[in-house]
C-alpha atoms as a PDB file:
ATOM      1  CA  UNK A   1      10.346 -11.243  11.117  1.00  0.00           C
ATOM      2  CA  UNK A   2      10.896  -8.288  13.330  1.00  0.00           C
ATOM      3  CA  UNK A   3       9.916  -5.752  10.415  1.00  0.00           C
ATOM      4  CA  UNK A   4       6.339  -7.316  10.707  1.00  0.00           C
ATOM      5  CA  UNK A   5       7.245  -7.563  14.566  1.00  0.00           C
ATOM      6  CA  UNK A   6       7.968  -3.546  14.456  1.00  0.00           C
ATOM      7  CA  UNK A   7       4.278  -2.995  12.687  1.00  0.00           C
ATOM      8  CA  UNK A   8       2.242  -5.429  14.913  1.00  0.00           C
ATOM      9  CA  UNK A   9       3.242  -3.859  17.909  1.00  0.00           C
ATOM     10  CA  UNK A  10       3.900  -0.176  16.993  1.00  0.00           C
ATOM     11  CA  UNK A  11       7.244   0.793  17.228  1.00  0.00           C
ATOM     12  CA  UNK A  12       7.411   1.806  14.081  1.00  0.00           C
ATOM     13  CA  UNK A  13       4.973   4.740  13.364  1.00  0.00           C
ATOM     14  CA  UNK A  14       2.653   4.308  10.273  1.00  0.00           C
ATOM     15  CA  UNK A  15       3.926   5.255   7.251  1.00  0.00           C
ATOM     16  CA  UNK A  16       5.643   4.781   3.836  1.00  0.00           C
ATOM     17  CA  UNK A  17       8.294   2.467   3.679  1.00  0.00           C
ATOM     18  CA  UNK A  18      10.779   1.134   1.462  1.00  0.00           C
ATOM     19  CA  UNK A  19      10.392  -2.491   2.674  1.00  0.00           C
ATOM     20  CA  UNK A  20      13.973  -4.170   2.920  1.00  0.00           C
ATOM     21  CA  UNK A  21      13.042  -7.697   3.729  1.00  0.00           C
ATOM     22  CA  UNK A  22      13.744 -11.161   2.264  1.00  0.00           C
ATOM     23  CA  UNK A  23      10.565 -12.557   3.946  1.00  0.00           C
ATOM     24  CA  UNK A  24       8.220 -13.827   1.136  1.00  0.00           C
ATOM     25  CA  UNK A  25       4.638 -11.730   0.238  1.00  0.00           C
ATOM     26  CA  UNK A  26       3.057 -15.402   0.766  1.00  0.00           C
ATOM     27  CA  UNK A  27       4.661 -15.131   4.881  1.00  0.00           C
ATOM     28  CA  UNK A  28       3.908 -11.208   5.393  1.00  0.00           C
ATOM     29  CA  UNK A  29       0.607 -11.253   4.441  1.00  0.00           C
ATOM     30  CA  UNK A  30       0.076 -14.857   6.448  1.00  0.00           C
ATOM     31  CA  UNK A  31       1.203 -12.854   9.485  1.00  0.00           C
ATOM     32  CA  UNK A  32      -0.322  -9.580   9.504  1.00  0.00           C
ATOM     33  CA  UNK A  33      -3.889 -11.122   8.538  1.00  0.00           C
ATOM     34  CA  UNK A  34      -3.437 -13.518  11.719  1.00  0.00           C
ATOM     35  CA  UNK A  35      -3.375 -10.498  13.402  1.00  0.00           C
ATOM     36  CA  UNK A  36      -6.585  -8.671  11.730  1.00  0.00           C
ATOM     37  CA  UNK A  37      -4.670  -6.553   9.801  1.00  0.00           C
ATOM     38  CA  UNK A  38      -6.160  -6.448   6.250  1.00  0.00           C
ATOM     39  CA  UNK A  39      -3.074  -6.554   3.761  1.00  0.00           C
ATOM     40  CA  UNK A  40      -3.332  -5.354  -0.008  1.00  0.00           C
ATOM     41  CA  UNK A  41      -0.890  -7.309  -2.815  1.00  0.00           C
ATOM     42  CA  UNK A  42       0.200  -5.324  -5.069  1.00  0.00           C
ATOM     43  CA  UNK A  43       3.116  -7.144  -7.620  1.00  0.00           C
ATOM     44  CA  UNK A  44       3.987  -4.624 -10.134  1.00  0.00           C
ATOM     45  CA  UNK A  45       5.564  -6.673 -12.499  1.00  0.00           C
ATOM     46  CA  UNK A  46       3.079  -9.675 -12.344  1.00  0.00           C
ATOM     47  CA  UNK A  47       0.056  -7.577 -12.888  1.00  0.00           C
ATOM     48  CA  UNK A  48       1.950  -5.090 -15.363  1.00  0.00           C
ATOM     49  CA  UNK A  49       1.828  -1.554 -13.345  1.00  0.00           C
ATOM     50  CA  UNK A  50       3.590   1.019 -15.391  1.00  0.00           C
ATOM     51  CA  UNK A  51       1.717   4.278 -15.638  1.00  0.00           C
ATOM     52  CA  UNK A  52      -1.826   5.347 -13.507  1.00  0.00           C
ATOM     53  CA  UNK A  53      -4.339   3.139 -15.725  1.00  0.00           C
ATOM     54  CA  UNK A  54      -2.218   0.066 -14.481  1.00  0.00           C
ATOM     55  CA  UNK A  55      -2.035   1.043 -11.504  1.00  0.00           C
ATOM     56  CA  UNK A  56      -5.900   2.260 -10.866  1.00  0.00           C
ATOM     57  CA  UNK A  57      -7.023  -0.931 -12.305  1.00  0.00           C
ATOM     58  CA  UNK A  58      -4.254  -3.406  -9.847  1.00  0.00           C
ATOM     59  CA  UNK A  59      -5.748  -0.849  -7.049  1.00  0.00           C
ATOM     60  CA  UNK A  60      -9.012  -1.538  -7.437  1.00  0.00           C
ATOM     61  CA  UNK A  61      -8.961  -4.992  -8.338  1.00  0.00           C
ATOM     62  CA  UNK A  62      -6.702  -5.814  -5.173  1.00  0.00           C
ATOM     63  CA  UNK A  63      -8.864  -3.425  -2.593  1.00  0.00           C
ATOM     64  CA  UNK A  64     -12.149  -4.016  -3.974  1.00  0.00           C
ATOM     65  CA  UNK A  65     -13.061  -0.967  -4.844  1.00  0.00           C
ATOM     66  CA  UNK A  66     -16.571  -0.263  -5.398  1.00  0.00           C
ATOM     67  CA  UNK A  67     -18.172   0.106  -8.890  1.00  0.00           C
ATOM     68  CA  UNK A  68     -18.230   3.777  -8.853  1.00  0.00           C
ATOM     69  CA  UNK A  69     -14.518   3.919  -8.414  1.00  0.00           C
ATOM     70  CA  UNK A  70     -13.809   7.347 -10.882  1.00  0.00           C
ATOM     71  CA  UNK A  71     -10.238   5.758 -11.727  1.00  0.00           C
ATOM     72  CA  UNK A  72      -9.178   9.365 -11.179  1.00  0.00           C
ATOM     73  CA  UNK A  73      -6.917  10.451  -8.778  1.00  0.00           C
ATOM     74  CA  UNK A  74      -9.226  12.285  -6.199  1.00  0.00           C
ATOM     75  CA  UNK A  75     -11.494   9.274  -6.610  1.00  0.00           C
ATOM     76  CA  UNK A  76      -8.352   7.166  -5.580  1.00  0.00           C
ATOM     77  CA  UNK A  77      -7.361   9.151  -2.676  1.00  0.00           C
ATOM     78  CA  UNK A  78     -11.258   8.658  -1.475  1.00  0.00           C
ATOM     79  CA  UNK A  79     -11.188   4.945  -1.897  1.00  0.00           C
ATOM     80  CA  UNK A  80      -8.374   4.409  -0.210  1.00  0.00           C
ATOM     81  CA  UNK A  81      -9.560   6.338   2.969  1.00  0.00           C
ATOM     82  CA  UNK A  82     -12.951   4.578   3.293  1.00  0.00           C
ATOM     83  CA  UNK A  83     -12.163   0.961   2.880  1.00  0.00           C
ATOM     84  CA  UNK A  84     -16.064   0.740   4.518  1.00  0.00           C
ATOM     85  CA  UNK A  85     -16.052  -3.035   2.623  1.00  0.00           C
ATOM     86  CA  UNK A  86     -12.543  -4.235   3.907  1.00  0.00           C
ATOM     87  CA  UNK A  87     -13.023  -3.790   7.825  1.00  0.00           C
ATOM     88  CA  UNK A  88      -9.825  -4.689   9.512  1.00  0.00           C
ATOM     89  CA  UNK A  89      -7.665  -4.118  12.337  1.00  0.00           C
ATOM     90  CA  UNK A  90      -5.276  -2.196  10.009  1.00  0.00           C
ATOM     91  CA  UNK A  91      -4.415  -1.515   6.592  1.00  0.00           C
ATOM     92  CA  UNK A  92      -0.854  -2.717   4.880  1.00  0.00           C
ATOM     93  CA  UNK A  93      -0.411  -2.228   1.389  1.00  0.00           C
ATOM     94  CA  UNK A  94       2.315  -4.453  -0.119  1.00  0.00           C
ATOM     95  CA  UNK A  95       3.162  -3.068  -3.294  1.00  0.00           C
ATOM     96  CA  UNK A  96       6.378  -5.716  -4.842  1.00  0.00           C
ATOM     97  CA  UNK A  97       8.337  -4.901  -7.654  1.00  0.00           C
ATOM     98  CA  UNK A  98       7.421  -1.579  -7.654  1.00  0.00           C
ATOM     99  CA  UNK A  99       9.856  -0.177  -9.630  1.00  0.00           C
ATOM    100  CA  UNK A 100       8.950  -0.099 -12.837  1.00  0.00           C
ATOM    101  CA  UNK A 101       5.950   2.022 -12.519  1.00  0.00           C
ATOM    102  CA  UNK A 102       8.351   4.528 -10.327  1.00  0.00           C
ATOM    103  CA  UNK A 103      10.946   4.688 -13.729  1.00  0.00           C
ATOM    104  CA  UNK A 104       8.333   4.612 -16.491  1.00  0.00           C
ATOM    105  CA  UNK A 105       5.842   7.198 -14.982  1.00  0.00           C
ATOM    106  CA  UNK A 106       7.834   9.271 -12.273  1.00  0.00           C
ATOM    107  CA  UNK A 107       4.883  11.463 -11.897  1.00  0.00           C
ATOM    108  CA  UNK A 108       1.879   9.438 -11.175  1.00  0.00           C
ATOM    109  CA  UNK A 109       4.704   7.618  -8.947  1.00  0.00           C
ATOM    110  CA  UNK A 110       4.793  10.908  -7.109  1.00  0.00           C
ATOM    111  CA  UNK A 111       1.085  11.380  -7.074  1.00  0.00           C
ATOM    112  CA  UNK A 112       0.483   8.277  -5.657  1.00  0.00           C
ATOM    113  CA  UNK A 113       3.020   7.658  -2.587  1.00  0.00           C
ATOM    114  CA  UNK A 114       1.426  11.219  -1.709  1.00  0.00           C
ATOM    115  CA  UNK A 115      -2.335  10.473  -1.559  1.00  0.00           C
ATOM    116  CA  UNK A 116      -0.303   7.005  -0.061  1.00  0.00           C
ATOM    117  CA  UNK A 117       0.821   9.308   2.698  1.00  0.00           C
ATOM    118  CA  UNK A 118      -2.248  11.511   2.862  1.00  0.00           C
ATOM    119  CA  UNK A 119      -4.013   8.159   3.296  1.00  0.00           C
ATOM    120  CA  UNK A 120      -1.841   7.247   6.424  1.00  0.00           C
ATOM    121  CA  UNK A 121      -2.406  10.234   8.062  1.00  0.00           C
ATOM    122  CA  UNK A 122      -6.209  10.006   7.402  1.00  0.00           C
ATOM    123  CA  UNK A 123      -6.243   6.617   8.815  1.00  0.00           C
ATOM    124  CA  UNK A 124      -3.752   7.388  12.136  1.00  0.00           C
ATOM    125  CA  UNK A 125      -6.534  10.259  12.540  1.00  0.00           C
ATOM    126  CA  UNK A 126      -9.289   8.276  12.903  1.00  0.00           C
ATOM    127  CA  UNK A 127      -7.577   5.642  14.870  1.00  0.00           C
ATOM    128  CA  UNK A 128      -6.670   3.022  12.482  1.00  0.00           C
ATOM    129  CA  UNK A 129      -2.522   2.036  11.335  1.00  0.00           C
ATOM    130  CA  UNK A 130      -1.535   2.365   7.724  1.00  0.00           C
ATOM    131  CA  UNK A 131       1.045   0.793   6.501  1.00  0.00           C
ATOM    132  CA  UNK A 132       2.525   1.341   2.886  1.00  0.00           C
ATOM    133  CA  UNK A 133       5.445  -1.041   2.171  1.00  0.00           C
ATOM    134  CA  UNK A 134       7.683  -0.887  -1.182  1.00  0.00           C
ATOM    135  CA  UNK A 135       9.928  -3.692  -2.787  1.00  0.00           C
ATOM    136  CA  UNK A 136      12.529  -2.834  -5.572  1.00  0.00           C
ATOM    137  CA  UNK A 137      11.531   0.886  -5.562  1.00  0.00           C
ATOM    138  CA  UNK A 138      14.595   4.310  -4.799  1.00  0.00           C
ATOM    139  CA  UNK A 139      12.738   7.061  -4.523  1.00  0.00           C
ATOM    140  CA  UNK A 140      11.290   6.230  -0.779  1.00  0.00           C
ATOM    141  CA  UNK A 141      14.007   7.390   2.070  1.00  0.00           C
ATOM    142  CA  UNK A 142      12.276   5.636   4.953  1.00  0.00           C
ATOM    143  CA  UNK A 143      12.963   2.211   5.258  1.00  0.00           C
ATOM    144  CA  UNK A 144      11.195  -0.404   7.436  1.00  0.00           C
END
């Protein structure tokens, strides 16, 4: 489990990451929330993400958005850098079998890994790790 190993202890720098493991959701999750972390599930496949509806309403079911969620993209981007309701040590967002909403909807795929990014860089700012990790996905050049 050194991948987890490498975001626990911070050798790897927050980010977006294709995630090349074998290690089950069920076993990343268990560790990182041992931790304090706070990890988001996203399965792409399993809760049918295709286009930005899908993925808005997999978002905001999985992070808890609040009510007045716009399901817009600026009101995305300002979700996902309060998370006042989900305090935590630090933020992962497993997103599995991703790819399907990368080849049907290239665009919103686009839009969202950069308010992903954006995101990281809010949270590094004020102090707080971001991780964004991606299963079954091409587009992503980093890899954890």
């Amino acid at each position: 489990m050194s991948k987890v190993k490498s975001i626990l202890d911070g050798s790897r720098p927050p980010g977006v990451y294709r995630f090349a493991t074998r290690a089950s959701a069920r076993v990343v999750r268990s560790q990182l929330g041992e931790e304090g972390w706070r990890v988001f599930y996203l399965d792409g496949v399993g809760q049918g993400i295709t286009d930005k509806a899908s993925f808005f309403a997999a978002c905001a079911e999985v992070m808890e958005f609040p009510d007045y969620f716009g399901k817009n993209w600026d009101a995305f981007e300002e979700c996902l850098t309060d998370l006042s309701w989900a305090k935590a040590d630090g933020y992962v967002v497993l997103f599995d079998k991703a790819g399907p909403f990368e080849a049907i909807s290239p665009q919103d795929w686009r839009t969202a890994m950069d308010i992903f990014g954006q995101a990281v860089k809010s949270w590094h700012e004020a102090g707080k790790s971001m991780y964004v990790l991606l299963r079954d996905v091409k587009t992503v050049t980093q890899t954890l």
